[in-house]
PDB file of N, CA and C in Angstrom:
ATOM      1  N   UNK A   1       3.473  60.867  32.380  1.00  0.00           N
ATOM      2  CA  UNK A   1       3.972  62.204  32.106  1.00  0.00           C
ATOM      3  C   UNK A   1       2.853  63.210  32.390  1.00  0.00           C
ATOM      4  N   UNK A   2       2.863  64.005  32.890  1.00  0.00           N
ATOM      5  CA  UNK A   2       2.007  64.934  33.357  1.00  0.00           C
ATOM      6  C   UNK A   2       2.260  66.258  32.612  1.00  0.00           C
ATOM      7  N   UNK A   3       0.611  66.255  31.858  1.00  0.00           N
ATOM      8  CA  UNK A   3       1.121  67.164  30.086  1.00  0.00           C
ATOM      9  C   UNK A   3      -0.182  68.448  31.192  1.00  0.00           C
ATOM     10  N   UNK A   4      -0.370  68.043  31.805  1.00  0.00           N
ATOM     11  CA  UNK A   4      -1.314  69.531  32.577  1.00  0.00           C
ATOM     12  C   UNK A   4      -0.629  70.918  32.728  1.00  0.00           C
ATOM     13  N   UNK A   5       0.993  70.536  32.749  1.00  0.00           N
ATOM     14  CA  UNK A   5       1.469  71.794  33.086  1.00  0.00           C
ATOM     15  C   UNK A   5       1.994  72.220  31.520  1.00  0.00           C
ATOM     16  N   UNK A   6       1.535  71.702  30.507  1.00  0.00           N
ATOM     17  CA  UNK A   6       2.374  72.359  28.936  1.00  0.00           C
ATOM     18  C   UNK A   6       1.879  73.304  28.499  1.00  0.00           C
ATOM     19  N   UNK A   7       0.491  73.297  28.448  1.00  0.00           N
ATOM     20  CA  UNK A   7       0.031  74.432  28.002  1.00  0.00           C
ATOM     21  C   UNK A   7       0.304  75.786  28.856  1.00  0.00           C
ATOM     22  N   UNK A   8       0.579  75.829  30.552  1.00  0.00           N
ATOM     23  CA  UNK A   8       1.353  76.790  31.422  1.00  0.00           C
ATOM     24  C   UNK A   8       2.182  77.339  31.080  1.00  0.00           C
ATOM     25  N   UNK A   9       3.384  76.607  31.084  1.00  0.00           N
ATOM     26  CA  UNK A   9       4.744  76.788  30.740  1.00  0.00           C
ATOM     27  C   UNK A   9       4.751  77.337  29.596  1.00  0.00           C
ATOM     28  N   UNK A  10       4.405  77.062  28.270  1.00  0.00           N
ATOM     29  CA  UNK A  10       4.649  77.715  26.947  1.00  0.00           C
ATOM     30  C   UNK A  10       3.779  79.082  27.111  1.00  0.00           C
ATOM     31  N   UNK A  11       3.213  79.516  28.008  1.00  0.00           N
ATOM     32  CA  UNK A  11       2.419  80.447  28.208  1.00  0.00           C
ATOM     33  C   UNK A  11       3.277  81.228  28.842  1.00  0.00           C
ATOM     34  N   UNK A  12       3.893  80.675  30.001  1.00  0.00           N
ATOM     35  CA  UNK A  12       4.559  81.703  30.755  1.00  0.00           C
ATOM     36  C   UNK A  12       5.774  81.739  30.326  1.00  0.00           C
ATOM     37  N   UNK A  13       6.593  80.822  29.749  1.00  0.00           N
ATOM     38  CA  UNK A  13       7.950  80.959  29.013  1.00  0.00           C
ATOM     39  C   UNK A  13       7.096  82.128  27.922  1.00  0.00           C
ATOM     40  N   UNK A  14       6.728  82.172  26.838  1.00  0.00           N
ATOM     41  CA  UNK A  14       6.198  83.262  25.810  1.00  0.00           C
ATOM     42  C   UNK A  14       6.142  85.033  26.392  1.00  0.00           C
ATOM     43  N   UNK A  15       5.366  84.937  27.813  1.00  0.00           N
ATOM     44  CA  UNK A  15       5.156  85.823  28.369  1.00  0.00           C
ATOM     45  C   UNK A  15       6.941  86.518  29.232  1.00  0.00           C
ATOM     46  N   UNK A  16       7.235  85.572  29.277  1.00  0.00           N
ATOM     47  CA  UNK A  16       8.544  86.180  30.128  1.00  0.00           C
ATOM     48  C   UNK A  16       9.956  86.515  28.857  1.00  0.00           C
ATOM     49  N   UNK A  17       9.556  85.905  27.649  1.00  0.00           N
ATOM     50  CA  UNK A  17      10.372  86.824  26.694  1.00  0.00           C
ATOM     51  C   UNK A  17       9.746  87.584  26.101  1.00  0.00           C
ATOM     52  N   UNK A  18       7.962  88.086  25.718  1.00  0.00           N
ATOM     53  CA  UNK A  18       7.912  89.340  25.334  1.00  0.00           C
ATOM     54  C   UNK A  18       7.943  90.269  26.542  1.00  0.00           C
ATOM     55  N   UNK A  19       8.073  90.156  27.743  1.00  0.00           N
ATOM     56  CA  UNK A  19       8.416  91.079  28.954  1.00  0.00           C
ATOM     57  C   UNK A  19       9.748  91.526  28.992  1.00  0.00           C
ATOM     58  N   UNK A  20      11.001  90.855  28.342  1.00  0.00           N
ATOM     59  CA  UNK A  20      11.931  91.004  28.595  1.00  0.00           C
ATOM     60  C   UNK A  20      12.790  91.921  27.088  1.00  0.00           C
ATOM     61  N   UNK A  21      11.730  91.327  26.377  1.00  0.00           N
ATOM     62  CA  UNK A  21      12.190  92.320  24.743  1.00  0.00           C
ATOM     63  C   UNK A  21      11.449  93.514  25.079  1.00  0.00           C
ATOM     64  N   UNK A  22      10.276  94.258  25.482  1.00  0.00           N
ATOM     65  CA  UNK A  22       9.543  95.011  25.882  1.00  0.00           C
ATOM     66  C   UNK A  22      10.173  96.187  27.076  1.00  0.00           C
ATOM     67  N   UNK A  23      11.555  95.625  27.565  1.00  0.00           N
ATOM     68  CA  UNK A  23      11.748  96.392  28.912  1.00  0.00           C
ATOM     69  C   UNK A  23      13.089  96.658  27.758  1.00  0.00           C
ATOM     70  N   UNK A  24      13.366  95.713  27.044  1.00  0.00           N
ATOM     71  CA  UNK A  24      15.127  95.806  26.981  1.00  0.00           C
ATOM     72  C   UNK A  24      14.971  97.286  25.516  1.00  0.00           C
ATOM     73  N   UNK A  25      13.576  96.980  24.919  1.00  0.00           N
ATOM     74  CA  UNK A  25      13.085  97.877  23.959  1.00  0.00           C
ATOM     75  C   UNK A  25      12.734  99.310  24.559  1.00  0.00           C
ATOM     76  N   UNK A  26      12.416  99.298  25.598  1.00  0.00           N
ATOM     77  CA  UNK A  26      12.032 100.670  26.320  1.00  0.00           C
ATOM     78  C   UNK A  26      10.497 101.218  26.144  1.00  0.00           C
ATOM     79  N   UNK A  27      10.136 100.186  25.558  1.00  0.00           N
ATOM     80  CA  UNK A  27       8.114 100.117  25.038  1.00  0.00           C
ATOM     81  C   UNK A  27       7.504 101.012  26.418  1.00  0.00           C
ATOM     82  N   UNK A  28       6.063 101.729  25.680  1.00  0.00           N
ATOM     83  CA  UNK A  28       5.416 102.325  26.542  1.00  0.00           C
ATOM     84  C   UNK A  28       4.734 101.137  27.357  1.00  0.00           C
ATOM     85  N   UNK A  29       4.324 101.067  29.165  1.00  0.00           N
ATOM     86  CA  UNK A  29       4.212 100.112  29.935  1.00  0.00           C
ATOM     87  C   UNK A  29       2.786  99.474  29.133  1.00  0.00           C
ATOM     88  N   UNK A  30       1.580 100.431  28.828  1.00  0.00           N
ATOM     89  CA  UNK A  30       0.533 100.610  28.213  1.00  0.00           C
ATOM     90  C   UNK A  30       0.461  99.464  27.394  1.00  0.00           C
ATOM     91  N   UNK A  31       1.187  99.399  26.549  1.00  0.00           N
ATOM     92  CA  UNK A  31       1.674  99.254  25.161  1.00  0.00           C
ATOM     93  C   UNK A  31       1.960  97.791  25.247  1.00  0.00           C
ATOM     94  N   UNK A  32       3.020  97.244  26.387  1.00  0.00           N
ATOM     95  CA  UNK A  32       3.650  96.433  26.281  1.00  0.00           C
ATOM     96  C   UNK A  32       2.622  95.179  27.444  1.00  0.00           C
ATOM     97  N   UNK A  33       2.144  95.660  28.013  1.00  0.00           N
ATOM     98  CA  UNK A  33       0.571  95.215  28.625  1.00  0.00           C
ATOM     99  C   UNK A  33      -0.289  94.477  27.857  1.00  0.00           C
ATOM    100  N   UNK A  34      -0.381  95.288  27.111  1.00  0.00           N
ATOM    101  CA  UNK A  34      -1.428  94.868  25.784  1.00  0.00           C
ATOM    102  C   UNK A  34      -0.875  93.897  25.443  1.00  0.00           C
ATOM    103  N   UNK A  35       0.144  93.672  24.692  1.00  0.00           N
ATOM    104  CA  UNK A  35       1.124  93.054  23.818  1.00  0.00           C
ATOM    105  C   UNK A  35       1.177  91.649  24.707  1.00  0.00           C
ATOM    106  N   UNK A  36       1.676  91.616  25.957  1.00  0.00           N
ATOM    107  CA  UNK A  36       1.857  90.349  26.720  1.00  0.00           C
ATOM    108  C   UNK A  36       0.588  90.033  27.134  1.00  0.00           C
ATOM    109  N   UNK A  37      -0.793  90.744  27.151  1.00  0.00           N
ATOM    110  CA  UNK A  37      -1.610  89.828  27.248  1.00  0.00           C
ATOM    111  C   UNK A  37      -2.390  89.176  26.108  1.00  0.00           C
ATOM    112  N   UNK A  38      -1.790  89.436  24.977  1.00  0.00           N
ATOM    113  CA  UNK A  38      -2.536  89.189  23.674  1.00  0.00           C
ATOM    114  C   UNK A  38      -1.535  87.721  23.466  1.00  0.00           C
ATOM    115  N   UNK A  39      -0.308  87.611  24.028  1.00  0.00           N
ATOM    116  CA  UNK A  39       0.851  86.931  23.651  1.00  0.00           C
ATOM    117  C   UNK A  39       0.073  85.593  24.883  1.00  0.00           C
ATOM    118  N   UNK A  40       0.417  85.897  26.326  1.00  0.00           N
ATOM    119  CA  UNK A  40      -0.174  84.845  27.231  1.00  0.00           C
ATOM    120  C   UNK A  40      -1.719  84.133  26.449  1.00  0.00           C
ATOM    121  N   UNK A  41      -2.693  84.934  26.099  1.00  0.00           N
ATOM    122  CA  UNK A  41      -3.516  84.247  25.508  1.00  0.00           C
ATOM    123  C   UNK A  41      -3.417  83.183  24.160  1.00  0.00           C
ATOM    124  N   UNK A  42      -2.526  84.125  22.963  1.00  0.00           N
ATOM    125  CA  UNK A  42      -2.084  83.141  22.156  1.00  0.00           C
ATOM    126  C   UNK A  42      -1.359  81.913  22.499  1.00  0.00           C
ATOM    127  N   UNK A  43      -0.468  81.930  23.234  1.00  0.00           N
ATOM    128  CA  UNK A  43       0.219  80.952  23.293  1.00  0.00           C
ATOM    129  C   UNK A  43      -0.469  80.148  24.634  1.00  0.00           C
ATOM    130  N   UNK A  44      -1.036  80.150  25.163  1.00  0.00           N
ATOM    131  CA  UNK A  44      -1.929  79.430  26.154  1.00  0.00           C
ATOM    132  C   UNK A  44      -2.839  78.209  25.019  1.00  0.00           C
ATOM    133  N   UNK A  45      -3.346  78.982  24.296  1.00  0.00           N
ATOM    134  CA  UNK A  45      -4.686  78.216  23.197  1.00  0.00           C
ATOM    135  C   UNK A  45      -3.146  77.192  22.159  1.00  0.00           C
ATOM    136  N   UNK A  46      -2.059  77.892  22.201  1.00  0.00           N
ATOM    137  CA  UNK A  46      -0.965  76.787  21.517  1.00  0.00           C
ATOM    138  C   UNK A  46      -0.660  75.386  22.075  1.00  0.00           C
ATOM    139  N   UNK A  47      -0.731  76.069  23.366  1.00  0.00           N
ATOM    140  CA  UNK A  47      -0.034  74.765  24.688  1.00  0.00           C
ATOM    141  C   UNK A  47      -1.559  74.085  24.626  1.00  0.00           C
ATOM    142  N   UNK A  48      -2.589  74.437  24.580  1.00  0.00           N
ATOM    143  CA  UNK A  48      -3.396  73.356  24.561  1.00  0.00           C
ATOM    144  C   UNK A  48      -3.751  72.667  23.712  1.00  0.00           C
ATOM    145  N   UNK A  49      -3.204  73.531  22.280  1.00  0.00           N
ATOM    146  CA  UNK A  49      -3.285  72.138  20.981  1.00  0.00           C
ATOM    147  C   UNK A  49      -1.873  71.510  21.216  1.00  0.00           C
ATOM    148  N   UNK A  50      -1.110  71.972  21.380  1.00  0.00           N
ATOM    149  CA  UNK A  50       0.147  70.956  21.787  1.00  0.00           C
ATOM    150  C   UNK A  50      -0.295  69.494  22.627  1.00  0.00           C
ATOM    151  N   UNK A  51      -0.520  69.870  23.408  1.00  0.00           N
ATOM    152  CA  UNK A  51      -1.066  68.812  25.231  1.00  0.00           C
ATOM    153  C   UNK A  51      -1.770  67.839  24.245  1.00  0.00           C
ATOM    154  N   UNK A  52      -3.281  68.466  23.847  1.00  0.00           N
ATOM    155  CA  UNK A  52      -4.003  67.503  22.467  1.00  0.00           C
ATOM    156  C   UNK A  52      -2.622  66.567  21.784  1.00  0.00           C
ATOM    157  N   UNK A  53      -2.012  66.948  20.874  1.00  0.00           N
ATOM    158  CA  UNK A  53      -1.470  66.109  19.774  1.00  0.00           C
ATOM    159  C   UNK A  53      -0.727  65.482  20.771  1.00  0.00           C
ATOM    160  N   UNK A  54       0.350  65.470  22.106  1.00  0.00           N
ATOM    161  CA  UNK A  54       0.674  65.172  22.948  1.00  0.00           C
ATOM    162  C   UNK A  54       0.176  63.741  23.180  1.00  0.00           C
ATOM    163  N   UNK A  55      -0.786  64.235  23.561  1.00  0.00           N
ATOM    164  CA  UNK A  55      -1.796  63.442  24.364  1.00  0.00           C
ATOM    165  C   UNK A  55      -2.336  61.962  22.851  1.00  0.00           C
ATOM    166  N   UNK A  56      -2.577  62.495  21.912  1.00  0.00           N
ATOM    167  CA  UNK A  56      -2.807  61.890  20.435  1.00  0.00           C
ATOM    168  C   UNK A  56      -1.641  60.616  20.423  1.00  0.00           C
ATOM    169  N   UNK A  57      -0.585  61.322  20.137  1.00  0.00           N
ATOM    170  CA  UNK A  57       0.412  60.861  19.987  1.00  0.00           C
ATOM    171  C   UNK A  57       1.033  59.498  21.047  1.00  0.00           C
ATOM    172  N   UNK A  58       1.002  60.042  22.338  1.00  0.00           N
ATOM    173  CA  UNK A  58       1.083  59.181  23.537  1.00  0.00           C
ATOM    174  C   UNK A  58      -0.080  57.741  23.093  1.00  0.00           C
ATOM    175  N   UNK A  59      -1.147  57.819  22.999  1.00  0.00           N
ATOM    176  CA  UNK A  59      -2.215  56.697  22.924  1.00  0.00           C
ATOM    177  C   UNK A  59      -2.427  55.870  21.756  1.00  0.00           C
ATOM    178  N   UNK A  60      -1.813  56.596  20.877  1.00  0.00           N
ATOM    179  CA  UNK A  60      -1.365  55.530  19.555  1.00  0.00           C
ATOM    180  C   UNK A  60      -0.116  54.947  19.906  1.00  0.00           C
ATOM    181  N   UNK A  61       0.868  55.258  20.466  1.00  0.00           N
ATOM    182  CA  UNK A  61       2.198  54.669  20.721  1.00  0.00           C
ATOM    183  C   UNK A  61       1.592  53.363  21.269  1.00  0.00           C
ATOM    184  N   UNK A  62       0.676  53.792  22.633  1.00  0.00           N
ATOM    185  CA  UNK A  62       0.324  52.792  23.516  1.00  0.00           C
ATOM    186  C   UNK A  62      -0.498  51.840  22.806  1.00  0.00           C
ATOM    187  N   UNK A  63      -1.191  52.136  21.840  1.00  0.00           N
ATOM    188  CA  UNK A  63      -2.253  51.348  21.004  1.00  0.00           C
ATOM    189  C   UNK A  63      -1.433  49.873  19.851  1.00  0.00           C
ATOM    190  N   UNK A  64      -0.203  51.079  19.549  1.00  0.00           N
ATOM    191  CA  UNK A  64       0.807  49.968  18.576  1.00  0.00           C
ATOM    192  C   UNK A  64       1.631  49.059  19.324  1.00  0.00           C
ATOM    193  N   UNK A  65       1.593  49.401  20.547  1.00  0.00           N
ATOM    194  CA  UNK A  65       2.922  48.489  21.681  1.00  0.00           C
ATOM    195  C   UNK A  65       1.917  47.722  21.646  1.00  0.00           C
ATOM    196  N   UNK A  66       0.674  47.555  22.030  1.00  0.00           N
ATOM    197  CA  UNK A  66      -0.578  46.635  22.685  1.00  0.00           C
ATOM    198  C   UNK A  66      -0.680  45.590  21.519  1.00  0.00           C
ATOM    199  N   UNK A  67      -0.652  46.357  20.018  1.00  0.00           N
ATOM    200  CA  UNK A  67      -0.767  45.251  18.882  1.00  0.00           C
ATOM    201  C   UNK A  67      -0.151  44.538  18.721  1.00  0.00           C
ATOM    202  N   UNK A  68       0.720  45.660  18.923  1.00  0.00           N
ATOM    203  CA  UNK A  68       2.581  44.277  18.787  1.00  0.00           C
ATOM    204  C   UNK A  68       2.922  43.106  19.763  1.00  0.00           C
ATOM    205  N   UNK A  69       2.548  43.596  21.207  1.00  0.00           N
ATOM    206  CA  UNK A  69       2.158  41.989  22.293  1.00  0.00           C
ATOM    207  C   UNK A  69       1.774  41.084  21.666  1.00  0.00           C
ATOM    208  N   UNK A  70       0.449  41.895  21.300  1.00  0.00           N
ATOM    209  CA  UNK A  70      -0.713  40.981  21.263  1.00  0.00           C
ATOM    210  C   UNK A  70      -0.728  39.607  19.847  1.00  0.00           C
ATOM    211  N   UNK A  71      -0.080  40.562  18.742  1.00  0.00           N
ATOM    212  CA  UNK A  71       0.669  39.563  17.848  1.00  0.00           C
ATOM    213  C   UNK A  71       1.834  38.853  18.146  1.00  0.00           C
ATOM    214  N   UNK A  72       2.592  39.593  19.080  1.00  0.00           N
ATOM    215  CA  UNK A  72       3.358  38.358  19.097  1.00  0.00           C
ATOM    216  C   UNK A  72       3.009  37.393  20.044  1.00  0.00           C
ATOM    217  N   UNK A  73       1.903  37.495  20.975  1.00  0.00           N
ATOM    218  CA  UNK A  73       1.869  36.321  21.754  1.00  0.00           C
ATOM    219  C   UNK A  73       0.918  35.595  20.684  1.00  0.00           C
ATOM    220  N   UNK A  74       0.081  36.273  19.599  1.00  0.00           N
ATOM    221  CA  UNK A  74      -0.221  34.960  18.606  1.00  0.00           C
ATOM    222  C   UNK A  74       0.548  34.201  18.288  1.00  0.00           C
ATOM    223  N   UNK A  75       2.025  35.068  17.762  1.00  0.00           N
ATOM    224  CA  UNK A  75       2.626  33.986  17.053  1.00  0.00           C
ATOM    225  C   UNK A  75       3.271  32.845  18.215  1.00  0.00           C
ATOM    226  N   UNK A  76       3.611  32.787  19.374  1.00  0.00           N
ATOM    227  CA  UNK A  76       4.232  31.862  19.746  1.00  0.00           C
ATOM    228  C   UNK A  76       3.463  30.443  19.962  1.00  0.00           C
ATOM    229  N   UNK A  77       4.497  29.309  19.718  1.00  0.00           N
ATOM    230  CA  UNK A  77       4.094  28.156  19.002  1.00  0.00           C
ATOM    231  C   UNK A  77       3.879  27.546  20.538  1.00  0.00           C
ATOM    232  N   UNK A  78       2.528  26.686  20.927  1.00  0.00           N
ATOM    233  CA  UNK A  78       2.334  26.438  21.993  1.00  0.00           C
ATOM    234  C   UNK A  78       2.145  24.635  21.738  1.00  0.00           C
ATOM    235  N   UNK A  79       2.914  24.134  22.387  1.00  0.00           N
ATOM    236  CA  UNK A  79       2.382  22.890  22.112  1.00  0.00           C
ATOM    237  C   UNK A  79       0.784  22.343  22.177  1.00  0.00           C
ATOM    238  N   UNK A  80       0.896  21.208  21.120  1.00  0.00           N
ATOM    239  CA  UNK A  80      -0.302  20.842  20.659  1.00  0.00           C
ATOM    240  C   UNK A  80      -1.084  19.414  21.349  1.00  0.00           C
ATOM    241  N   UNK A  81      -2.044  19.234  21.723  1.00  0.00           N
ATOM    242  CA  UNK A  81      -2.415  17.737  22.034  1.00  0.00           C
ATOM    243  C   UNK A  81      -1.658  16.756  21.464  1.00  0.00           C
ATOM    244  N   UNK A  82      -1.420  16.714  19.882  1.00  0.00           N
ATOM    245  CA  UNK A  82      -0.387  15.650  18.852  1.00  0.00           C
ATOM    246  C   UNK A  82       0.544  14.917  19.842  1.00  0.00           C
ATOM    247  N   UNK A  83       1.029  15.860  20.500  1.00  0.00           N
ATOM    248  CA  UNK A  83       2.362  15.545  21.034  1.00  0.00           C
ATOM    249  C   UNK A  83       2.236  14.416  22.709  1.00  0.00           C
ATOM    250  N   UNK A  84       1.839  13.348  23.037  1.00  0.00           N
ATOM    251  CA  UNK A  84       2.004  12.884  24.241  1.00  0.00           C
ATOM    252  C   UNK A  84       3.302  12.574  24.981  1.00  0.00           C
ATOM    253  N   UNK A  85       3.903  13.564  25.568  1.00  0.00           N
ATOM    254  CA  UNK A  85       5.515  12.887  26.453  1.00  0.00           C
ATOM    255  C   UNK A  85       6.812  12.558  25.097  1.00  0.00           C
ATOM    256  N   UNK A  86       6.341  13.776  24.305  1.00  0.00           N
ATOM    257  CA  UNK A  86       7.229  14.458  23.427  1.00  0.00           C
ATOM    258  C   UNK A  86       6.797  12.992  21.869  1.00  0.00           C
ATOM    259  N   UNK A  87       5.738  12.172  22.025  1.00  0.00           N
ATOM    260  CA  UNK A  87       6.010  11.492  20.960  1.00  0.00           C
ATOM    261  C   UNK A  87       4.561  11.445  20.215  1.00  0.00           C
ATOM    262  N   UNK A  88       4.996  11.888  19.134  1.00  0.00           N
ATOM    263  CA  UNK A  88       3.733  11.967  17.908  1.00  0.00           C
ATOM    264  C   UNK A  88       2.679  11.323  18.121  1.00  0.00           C
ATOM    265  N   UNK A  89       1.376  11.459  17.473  1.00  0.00           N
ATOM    266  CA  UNK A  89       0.320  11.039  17.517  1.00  0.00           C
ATOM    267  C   UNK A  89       0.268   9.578  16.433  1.00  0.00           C
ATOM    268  N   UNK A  90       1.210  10.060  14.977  1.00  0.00           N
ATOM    269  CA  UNK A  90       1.245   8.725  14.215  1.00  0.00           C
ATOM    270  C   UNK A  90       2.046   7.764  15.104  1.00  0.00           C
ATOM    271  N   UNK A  91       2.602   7.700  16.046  1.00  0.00           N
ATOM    272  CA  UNK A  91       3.571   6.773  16.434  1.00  0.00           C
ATOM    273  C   UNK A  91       2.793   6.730  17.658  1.00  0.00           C
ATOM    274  N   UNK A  92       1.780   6.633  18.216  1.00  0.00           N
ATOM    275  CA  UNK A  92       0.871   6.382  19.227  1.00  0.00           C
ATOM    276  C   UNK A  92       0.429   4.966  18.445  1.00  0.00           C
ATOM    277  N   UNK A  93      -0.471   5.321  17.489  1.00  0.00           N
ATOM    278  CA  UNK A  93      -0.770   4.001  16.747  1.00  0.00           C
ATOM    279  C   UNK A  93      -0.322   2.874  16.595  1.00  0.00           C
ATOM    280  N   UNK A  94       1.036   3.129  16.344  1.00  0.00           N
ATOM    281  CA  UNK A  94       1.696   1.973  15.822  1.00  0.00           C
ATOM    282  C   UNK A  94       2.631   1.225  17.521  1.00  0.00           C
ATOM    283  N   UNK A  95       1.963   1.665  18.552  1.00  0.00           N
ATOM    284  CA  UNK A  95       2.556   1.117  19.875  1.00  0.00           C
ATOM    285  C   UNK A  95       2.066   0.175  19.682  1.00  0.00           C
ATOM    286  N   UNK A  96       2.130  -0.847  20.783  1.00  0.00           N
ATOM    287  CA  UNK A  96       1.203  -1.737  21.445  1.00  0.00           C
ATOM    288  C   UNK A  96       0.175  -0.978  22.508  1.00  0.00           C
ATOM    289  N   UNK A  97      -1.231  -2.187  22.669  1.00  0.00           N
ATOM    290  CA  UNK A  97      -2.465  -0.990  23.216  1.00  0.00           C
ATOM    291  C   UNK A  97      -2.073  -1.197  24.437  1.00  0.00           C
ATOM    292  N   UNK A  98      -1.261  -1.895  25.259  1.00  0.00           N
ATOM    293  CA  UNK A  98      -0.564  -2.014  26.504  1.00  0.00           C
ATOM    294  C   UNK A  98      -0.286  -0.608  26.831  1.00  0.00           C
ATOM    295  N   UNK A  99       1.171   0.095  25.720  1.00  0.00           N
ATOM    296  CA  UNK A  99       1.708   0.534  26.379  1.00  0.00           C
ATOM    297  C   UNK A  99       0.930   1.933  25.422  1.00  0.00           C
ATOM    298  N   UNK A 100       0.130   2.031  25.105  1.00  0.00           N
ATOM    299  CA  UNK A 100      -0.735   3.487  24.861  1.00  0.00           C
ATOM    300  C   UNK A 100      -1.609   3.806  25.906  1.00  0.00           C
ATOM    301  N   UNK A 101      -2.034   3.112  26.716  1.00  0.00           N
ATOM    302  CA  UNK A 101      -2.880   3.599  28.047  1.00  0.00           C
ATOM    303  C   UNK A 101      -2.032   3.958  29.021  1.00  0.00           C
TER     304      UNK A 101
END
């Protein structure tokens, strides 16, 4: 996901509705200048704590998927030496030594 453009967008979405309350208000141009560049700056420094927790958020997800593999490939049960051609190790013993080699 490409979070480079969030802090933009909430900048320029912010800026294009106080431009549009500002014209529909009849504000002095002066006035309303000021206002949208005080607004593009605030909300610029927003989009970049956004992108941050974004970004936070994304790498713990990835951190808990990785644990959760990683436990579950602990848990799966892998066969053990015990077992020769599916038959126990106590019942190895009790063959004949013929047929244990």
């Amino acid at each position: 996901m490409k979070l480079e453009f969030v802090p933009k967008f909430i900048m320029l979405l912010a800026g294009a509705v106080v431009s549009i309350i500002t014209i529909v208000n009849e504000m002095d141009v002066t006035y309303s200048l000021e206002l949208l560049l005080a607004t593009l700056i605030i909300f610029y420094i927003i989009g970049l704590i956004t992108k941050k927790i974004i970004q936070k958020v994304m790498e713990s997800n990835m951190f808990v998927k990785q644990q959760t593999e990683e436990s579950e490939m602990e848990n799966i049960d892998l066969p053990t030496q015990d077992w020769v051609e599916g038959v126990p190790a106590a019942d190895m013993d009790s063959m004949p030594q013929e047929l244990n080699e």
